[in-house]
N, C-alpha and C. Protein backbone atom coordinates (compact mmCIF):
# COMPACT_ATOMS: atom_id res chain seq x y z
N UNK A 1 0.85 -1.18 0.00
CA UNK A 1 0.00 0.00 0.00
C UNK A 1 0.89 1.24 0.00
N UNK A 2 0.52 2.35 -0.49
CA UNK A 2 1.37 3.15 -1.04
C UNK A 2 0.99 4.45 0.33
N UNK A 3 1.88 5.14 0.84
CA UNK A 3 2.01 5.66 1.82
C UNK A 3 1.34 7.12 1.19
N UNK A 4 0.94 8.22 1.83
CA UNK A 4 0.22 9.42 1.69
C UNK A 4 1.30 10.09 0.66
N UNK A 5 2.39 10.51 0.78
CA UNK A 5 3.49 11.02 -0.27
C UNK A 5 3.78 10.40 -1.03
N UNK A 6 4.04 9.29 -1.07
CA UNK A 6 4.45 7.98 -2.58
C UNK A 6 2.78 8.76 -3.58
N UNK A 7 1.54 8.25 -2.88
CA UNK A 7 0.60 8.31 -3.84
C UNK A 7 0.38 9.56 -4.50
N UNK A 8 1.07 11.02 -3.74
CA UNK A 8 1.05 12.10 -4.14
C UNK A 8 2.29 12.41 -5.07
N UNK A 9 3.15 11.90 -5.04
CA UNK A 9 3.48 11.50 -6.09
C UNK A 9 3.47 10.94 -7.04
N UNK A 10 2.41 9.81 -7.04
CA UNK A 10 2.65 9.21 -8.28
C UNK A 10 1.84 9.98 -9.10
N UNK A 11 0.60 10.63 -8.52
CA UNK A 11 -0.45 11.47 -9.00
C UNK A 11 0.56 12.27 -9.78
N UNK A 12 1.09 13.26 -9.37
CA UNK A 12 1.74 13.95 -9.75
C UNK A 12 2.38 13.89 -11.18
N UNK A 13 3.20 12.70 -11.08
CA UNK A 13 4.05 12.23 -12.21
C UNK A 13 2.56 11.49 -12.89
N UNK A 14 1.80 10.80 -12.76
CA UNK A 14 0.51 11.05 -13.83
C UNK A 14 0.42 12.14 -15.00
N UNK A 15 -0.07 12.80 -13.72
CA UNK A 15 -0.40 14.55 -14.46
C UNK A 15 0.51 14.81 -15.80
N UNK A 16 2.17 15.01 -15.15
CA UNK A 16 2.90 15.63 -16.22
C UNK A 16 4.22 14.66 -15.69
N UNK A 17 4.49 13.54 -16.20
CA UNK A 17 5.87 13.44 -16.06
C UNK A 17 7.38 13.92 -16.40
N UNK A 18 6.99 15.02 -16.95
CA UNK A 18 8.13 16.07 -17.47
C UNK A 18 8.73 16.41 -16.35
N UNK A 19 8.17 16.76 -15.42
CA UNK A 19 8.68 17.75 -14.65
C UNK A 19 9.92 17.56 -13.92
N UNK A 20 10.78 18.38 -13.34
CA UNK A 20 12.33 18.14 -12.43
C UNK A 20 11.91 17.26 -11.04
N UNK A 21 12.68 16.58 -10.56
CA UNK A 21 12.22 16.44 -9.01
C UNK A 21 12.25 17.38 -8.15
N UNK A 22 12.96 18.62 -8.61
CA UNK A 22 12.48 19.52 -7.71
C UNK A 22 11.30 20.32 -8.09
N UNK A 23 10.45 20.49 -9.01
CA UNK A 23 8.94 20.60 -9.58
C UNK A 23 8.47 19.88 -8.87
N UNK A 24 8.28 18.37 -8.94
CA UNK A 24 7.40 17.85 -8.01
C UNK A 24 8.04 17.98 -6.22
N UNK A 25 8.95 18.18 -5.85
CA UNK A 25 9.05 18.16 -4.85
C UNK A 25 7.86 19.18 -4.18
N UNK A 26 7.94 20.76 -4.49
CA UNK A 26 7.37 21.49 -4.55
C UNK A 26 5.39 21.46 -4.88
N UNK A 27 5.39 20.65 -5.47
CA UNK A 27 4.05 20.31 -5.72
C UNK A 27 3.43 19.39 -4.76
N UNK A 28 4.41 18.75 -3.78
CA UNK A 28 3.86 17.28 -3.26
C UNK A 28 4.12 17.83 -1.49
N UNK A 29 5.01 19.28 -1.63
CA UNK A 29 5.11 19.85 -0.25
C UNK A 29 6.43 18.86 0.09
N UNK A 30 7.35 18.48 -0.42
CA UNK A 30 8.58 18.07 0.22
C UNK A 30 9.74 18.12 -0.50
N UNK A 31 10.78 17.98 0.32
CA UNK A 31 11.80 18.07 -0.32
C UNK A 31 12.74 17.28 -1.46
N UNK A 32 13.67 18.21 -2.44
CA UNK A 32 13.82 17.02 -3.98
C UNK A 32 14.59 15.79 -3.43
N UNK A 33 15.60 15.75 -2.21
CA UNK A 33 16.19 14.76 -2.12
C UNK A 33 14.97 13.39 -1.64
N UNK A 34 14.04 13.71 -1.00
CA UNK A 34 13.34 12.70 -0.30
C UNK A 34 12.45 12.00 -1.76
N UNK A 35 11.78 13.60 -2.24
CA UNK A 35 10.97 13.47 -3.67
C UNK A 35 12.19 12.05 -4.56
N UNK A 36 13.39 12.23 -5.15
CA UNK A 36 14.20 11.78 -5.95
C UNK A 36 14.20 10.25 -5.26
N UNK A 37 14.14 10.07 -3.99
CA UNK A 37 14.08 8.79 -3.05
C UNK A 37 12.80 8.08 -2.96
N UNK A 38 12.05 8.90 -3.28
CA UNK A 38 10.52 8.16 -3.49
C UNK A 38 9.91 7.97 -5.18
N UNK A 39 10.56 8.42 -5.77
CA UNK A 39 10.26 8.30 -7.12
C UNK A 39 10.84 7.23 -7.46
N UNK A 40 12.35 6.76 -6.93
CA UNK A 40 13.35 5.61 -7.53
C UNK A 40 12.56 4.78 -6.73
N UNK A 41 12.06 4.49 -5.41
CA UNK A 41 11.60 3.34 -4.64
C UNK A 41 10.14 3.26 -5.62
N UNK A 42 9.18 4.29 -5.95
CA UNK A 42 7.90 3.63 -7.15
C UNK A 42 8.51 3.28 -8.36
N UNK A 43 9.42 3.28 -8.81
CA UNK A 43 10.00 2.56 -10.33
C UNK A 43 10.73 1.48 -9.70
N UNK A 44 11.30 1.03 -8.56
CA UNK A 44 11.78 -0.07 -8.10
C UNK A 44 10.84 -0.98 -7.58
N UNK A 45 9.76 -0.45 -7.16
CA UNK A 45 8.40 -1.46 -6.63
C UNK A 45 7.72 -1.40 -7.48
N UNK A 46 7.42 -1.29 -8.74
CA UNK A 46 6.53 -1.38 -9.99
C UNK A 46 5.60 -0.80 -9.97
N UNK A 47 5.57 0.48 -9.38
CA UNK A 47 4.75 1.35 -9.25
C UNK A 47 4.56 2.17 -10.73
N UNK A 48 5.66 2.15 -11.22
CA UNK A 48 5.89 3.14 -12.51
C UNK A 48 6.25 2.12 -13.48
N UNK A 49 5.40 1.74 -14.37
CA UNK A 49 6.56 0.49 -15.20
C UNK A 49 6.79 1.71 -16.18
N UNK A 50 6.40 2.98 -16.90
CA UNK A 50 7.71 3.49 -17.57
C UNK A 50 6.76 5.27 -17.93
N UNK A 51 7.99 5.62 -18.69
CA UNK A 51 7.45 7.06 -18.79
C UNK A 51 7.30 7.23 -20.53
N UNK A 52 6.04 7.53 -20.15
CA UNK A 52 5.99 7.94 -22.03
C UNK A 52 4.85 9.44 -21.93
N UNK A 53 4.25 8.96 -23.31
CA UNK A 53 3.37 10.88 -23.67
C UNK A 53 2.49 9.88 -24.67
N UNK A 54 0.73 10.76 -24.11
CA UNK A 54 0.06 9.88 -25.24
C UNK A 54 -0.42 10.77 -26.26
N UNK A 55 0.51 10.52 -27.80
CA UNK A 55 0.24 11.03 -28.81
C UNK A 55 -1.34 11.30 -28.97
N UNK A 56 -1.17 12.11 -30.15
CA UNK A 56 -2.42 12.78 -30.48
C UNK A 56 -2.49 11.68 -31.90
N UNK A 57 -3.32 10.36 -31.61
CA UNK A 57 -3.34 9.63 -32.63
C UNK A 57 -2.95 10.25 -34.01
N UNK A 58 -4.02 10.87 -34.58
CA UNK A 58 -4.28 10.56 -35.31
C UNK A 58 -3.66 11.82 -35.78
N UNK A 59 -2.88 12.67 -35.52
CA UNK A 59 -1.68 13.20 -36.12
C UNK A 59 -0.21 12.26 -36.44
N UNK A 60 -0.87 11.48 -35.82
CA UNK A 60 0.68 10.58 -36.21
C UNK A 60 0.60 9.34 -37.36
N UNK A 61 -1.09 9.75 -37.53
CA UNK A 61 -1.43 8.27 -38.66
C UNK A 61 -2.38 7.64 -38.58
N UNK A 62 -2.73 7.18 -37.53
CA UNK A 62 -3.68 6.37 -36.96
C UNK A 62 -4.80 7.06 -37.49
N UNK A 63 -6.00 6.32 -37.85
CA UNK A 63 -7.20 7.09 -38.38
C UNK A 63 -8.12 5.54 -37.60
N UNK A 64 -7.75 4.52 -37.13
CA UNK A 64 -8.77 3.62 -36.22
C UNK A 64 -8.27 3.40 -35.01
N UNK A 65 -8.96 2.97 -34.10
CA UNK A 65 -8.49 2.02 -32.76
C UNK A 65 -9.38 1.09 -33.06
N UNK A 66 -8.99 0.50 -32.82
CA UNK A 66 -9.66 -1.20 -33.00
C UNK A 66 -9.94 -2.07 -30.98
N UNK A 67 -10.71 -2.22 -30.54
CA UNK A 67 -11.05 -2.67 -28.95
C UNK A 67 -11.50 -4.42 -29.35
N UNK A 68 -10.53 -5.15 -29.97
CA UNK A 68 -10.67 -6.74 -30.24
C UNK A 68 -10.82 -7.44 -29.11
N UNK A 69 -11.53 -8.22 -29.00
CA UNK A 69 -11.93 -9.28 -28.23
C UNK A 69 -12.09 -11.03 -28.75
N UNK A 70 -11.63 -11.56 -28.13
CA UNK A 70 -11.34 -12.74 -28.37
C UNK A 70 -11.41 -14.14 -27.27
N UNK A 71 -11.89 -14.69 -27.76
CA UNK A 71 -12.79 -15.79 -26.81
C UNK A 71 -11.87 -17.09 -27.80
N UNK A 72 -11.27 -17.87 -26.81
CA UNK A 72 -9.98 -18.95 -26.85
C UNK A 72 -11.00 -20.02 -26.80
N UNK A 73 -10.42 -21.20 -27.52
CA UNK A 73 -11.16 -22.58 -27.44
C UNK A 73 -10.90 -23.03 -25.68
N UNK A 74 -12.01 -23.63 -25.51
CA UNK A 74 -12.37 -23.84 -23.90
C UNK A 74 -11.88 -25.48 -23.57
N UNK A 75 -10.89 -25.93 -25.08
CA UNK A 75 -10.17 -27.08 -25.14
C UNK A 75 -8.65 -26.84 -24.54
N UNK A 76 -8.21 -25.77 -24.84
CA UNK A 76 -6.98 -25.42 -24.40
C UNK A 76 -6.39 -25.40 -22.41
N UNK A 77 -5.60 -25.86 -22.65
CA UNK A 77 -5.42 -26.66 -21.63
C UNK A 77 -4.41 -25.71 -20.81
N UNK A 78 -3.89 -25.37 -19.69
CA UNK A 78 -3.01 -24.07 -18.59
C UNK A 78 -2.13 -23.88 -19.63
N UNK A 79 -0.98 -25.38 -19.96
CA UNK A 79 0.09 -25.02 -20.75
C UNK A 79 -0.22 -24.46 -21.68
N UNK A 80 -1.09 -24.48 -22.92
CA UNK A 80 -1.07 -23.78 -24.07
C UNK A 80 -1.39 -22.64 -23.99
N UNK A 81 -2.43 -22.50 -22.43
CA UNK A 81 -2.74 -20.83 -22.46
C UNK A 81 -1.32 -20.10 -21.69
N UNK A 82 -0.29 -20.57 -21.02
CA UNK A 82 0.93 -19.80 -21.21
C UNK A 82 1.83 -20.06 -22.25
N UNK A 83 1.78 -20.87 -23.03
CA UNK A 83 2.15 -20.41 -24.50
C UNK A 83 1.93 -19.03 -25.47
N UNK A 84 0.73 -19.39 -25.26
CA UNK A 84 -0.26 -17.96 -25.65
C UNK A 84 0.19 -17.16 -25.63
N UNK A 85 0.50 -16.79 -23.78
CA UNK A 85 0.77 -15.38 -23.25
C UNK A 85 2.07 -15.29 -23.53
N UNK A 86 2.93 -15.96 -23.73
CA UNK A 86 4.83 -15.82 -23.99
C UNK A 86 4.82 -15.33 -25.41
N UNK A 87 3.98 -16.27 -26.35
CA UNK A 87 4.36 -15.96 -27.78
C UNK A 87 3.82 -15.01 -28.42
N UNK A 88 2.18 -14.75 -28.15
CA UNK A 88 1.99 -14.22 -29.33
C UNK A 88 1.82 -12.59 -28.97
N UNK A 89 2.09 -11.74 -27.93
CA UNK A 89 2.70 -10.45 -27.70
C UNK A 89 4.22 -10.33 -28.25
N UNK A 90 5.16 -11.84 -28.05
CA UNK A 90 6.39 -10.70 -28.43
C UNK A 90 6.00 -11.07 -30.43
N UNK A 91 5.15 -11.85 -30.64
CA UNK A 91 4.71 -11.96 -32.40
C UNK A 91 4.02 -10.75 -32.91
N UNK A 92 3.03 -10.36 -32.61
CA UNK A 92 2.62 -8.74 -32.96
C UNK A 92 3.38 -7.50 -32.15
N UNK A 93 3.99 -7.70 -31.43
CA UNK A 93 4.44 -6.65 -31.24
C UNK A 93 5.81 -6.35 -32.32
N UNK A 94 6.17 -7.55 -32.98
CA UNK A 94 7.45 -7.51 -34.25
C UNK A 94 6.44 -6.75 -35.51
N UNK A 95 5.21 -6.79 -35.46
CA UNK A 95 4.77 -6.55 -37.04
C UNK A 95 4.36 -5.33 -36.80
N UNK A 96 4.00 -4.95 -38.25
CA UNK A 96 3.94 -3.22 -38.32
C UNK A 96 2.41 -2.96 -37.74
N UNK A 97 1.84 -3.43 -36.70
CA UNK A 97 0.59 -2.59 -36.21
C UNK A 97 0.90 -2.41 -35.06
N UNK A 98 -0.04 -1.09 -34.88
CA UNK A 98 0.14 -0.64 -33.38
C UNK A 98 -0.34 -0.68 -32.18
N UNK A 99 -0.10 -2.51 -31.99
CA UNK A 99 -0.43 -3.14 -30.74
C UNK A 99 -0.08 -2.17 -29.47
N UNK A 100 -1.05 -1.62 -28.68
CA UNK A 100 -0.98 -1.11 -27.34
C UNK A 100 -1.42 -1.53 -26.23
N UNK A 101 -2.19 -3.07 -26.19
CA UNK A 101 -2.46 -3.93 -25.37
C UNK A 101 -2.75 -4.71 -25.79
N UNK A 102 -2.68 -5.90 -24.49
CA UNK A 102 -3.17 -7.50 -25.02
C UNK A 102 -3.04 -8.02 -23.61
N UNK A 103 -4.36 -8.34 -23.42
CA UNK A 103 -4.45 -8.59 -21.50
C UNK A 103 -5.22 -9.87 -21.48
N UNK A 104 -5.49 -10.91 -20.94
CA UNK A 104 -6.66 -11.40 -20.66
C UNK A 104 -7.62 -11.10 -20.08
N UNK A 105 -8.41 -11.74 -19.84
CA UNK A 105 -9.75 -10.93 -18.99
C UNK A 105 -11.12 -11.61 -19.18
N UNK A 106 -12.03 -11.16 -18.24
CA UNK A 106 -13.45 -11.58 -18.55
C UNK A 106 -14.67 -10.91 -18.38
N UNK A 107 -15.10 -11.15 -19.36
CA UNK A 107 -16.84 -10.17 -19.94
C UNK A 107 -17.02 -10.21 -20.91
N UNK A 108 -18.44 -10.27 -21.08
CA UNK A 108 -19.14 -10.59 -22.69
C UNK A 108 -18.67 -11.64 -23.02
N UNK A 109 -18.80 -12.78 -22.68
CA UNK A 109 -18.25 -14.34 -23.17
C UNK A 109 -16.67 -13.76 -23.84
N UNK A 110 -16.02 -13.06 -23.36
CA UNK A 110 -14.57 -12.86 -23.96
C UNK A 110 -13.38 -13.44 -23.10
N UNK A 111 -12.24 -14.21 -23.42
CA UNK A 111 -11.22 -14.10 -22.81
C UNK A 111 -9.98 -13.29 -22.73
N UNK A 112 -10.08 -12.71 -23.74
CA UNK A 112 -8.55 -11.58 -24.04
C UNK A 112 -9.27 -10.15 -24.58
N UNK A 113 -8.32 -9.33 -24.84
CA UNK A 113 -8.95 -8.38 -25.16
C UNK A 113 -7.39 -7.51 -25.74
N UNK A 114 -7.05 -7.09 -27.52
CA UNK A 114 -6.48 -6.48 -27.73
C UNK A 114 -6.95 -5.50 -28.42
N UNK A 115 -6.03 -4.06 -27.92
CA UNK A 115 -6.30 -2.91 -28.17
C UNK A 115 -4.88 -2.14 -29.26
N UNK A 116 -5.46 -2.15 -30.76
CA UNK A 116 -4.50 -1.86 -31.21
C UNK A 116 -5.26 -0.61 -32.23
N UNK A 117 -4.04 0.18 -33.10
CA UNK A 117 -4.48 1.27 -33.64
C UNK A 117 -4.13 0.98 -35.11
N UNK A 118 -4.79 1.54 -36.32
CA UNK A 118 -4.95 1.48 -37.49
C UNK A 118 -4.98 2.73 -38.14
N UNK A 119 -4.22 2.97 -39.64
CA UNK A 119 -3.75 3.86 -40.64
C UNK A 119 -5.08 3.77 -41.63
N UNK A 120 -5.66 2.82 -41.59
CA UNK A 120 -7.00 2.80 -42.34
C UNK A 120 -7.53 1.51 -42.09
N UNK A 121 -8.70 1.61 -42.77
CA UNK A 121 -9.14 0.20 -42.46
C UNK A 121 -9.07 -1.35 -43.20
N UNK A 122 -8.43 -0.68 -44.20
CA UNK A 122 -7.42 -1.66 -44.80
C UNK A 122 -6.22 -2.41 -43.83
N UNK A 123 -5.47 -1.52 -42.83
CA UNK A 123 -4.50 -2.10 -42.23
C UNK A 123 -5.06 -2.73 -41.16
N UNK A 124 -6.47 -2.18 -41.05
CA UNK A 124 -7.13 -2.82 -39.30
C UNK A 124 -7.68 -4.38 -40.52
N UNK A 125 -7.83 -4.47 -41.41
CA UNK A 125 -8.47 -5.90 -41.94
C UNK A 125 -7.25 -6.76 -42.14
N UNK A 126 -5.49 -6.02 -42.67
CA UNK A 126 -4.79 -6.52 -42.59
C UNK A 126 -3.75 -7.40 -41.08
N UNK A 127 -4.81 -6.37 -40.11
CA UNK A 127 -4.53 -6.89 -38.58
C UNK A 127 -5.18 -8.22 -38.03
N UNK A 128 -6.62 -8.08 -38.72
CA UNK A 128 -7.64 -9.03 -37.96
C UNK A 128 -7.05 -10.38 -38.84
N UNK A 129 -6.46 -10.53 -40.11
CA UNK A 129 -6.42 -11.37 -40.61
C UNK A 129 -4.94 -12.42 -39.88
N UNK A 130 -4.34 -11.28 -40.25
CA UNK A 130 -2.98 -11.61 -39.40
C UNK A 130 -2.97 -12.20 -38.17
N UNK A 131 -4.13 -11.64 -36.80
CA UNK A 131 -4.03 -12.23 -35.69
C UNK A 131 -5.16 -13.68 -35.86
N UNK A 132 -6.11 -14.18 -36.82
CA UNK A 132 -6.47 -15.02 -37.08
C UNK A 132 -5.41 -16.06 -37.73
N UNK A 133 -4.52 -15.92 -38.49
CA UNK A 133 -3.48 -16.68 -39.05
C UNK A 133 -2.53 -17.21 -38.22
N UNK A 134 -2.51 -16.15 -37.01
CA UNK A 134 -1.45 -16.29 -36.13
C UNK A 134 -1.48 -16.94 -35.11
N UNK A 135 -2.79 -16.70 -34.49
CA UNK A 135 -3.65 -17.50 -33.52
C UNK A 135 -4.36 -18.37 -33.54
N UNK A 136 -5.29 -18.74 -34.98
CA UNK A 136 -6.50 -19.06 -35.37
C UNK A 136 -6.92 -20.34 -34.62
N UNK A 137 -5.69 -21.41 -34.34
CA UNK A 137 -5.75 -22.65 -33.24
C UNK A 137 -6.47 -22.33 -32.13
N UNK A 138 -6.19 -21.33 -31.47
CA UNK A 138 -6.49 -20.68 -29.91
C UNK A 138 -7.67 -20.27 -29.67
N UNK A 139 -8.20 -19.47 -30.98
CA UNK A 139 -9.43 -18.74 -31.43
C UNK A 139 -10.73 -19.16 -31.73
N UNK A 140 -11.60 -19.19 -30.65
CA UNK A 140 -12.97 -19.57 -31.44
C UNK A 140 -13.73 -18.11 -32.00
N UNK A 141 -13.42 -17.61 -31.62
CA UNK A 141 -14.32 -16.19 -32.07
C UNK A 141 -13.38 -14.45 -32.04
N UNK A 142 -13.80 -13.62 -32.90
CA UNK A 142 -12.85 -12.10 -32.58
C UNK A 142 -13.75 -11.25 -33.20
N UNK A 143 -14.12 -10.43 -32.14
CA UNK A 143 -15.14 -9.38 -32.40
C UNK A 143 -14.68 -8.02 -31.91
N UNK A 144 -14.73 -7.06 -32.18
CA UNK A 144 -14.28 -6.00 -32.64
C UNK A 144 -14.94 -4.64 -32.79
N UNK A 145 -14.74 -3.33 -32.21
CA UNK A 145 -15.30 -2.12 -31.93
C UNK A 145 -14.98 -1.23 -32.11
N UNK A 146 -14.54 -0.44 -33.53
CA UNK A 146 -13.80 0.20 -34.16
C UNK A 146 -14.13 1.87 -33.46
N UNK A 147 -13.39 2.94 -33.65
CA UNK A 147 -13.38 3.86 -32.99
C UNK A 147 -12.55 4.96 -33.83
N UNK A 148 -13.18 5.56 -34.77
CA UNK A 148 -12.86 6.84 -35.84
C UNK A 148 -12.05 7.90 -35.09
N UNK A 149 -10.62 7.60 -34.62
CA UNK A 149 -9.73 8.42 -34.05
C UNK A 149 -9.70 9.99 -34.63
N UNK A 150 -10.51 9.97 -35.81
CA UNK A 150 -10.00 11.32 -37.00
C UNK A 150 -11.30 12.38 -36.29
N UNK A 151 -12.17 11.55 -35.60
CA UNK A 151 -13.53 12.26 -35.13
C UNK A 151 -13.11 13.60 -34.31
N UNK A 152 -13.28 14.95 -34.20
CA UNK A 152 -13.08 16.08 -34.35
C UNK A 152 -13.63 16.01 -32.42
N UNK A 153 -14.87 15.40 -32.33
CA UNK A 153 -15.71 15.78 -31.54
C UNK A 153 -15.69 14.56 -30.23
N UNK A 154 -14.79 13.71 -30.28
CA UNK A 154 -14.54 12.79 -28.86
C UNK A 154 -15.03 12.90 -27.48
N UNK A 155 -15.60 12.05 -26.82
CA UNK A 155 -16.24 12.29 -25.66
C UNK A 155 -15.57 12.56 -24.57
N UNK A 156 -14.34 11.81 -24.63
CA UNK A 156 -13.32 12.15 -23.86
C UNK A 156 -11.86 11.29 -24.28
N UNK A 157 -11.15 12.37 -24.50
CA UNK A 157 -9.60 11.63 -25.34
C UNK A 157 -9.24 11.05 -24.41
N UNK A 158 -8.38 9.87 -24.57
CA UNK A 158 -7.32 9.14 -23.59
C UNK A 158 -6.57 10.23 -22.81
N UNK A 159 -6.52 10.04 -21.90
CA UNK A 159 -5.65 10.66 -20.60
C UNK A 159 -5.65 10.25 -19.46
N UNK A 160 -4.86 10.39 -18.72
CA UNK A 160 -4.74 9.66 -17.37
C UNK A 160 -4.81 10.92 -16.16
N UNK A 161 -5.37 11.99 -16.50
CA UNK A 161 -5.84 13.27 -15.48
C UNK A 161 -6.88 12.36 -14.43
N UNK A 162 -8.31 12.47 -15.08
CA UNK A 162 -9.02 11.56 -14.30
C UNK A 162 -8.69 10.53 -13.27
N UNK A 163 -7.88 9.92 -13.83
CA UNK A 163 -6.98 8.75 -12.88
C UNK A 163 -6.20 9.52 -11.82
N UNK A 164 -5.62 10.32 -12.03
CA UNK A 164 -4.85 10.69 -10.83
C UNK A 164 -6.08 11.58 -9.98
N UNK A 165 -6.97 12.52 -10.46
CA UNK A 165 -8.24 12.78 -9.76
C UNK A 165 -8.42 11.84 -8.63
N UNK A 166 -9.07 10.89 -9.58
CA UNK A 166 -9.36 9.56 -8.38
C UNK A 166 -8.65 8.98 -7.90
N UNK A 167 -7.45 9.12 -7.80
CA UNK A 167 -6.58 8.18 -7.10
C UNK A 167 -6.35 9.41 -5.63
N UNK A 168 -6.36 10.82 -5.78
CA UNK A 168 -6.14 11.48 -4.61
C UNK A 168 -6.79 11.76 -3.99
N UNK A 169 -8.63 12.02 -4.76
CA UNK A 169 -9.98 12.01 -3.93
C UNK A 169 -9.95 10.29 -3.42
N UNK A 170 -9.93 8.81 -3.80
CA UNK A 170 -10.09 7.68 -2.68
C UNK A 170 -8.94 7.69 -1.28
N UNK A 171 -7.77 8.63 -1.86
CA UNK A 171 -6.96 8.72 -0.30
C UNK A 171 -7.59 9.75 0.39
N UNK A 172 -8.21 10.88 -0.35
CA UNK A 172 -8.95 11.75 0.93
C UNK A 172 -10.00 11.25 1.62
N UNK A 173 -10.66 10.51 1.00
CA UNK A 173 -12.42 9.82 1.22
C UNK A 173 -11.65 9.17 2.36
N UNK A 174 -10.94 8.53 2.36
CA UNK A 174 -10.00 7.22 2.82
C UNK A 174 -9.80 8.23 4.60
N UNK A 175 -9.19 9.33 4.39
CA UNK A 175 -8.39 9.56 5.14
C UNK A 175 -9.86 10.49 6.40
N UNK A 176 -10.63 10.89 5.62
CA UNK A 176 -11.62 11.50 6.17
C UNK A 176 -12.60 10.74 6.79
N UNK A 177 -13.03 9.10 6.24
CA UNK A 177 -13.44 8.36 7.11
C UNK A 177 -12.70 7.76 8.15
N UNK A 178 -11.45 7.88 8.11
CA UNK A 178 -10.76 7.60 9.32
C UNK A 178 -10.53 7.98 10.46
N UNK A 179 -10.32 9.57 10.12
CA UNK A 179 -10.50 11.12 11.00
C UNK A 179 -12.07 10.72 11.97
N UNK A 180 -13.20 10.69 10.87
CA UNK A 180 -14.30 10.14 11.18
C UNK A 180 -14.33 9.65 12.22
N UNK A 181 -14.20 8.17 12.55
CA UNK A 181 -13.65 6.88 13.03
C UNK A 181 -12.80 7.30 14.36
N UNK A 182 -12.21 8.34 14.06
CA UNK A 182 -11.44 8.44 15.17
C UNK A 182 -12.01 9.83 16.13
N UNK A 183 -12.66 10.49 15.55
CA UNK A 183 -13.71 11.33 16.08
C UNK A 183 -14.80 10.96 17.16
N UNK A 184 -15.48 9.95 16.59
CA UNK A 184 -16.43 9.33 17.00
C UNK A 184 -16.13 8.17 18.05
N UNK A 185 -14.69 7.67 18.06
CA UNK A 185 -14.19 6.72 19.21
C UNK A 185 -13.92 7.67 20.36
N UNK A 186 -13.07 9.05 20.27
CA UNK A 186 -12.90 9.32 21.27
C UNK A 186 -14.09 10.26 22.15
N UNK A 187 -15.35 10.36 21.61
CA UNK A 187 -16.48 10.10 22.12
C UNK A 187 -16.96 9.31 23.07
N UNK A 188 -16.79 8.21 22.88
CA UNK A 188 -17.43 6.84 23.14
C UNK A 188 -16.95 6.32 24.44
């Protein structure tokens, strides 16, 4: 569990990971040496697996996202489903589409779920075919929820603001029912 300053930090580095450690030091109310000591301990506890920036798709090409889902034969047995998971991420992640996830999971009769991006929809048919060729053993079914990245008018773009929102309002909720809790005991 991540201590009151770790999580205000990580919020932080959410927001804008650009910034100096002494930027966030300043933002989080402490100092850069402690800040620089708590940032290396969340990238050493896998708090941070890495730092990137999320392009503006579809200036860079992308004109689809593709939200694939895929439901595995219910013949496949532990070993082949860690086969699965070893091979066929580092296999699309070698070819030219722009695989950005591939998780397992469950809902809607689905077991996996990859999230990749497309130059047209020629390359998203040249994707679906490819991960059927590639997989097609594994595969009983792949259904698919295309998403017009070029759309002007988005409900809400990818960002991870929201996320850090909620990640610092459940430590206040958190911290205020506790206050609570401890209000109300020394009452009692």
């Amino acid at each position: 569990m991540l201590k009151e300053l770790e999580k205000k930090l990580l919020v932080e580095l959410i927001k804008n990971s650009r910034r100096s450690d002494r930027e966030l030091a300043k933002a989080i109310g402490s100092s850069q040496p402690t800040t620089t000591r708590l940032r290396c301990k969340l990238e050493q506890e896998g708090y941070i697996r890495e730092y990137t920036i999320i392009p503006n798709f579809s200036k860079i090409g992308y004109s689809i996202m593709a939200l694939n889902f895929l439901k595995f034969d219910s013949k496949l047995n532990q070993e082949q489903v860690e086969l699965f998971r070893k091979t066929h991420p580092e296999t699309i992640g070698r070819d030219p589409f722009g695989v950005i996830l591939i998780q397992r999971g469950m809902g809607l009769g689905y077991d996996a779920a990859i999230i990749s991006l497309h130059q047209n929809y020629s390359s998203y048919d040249a994707f679906r075919n490819y991960v059927k060729a590639a997989m097609g053993a594994s595969i009983t079914e792949m259904n698919t929820f295309l998403i017009n990245l070029e759309e002007e008018k988005s409900t809400l773009p990818l960002t991870f603001t929201f996320l850090a929102i909620q990640l610092l309002k459940s430590s206040n909720q958190l911290q205020n029912r506790n206050d609570h809790l401890i209000h109300k005991n020394s009452f009692n």
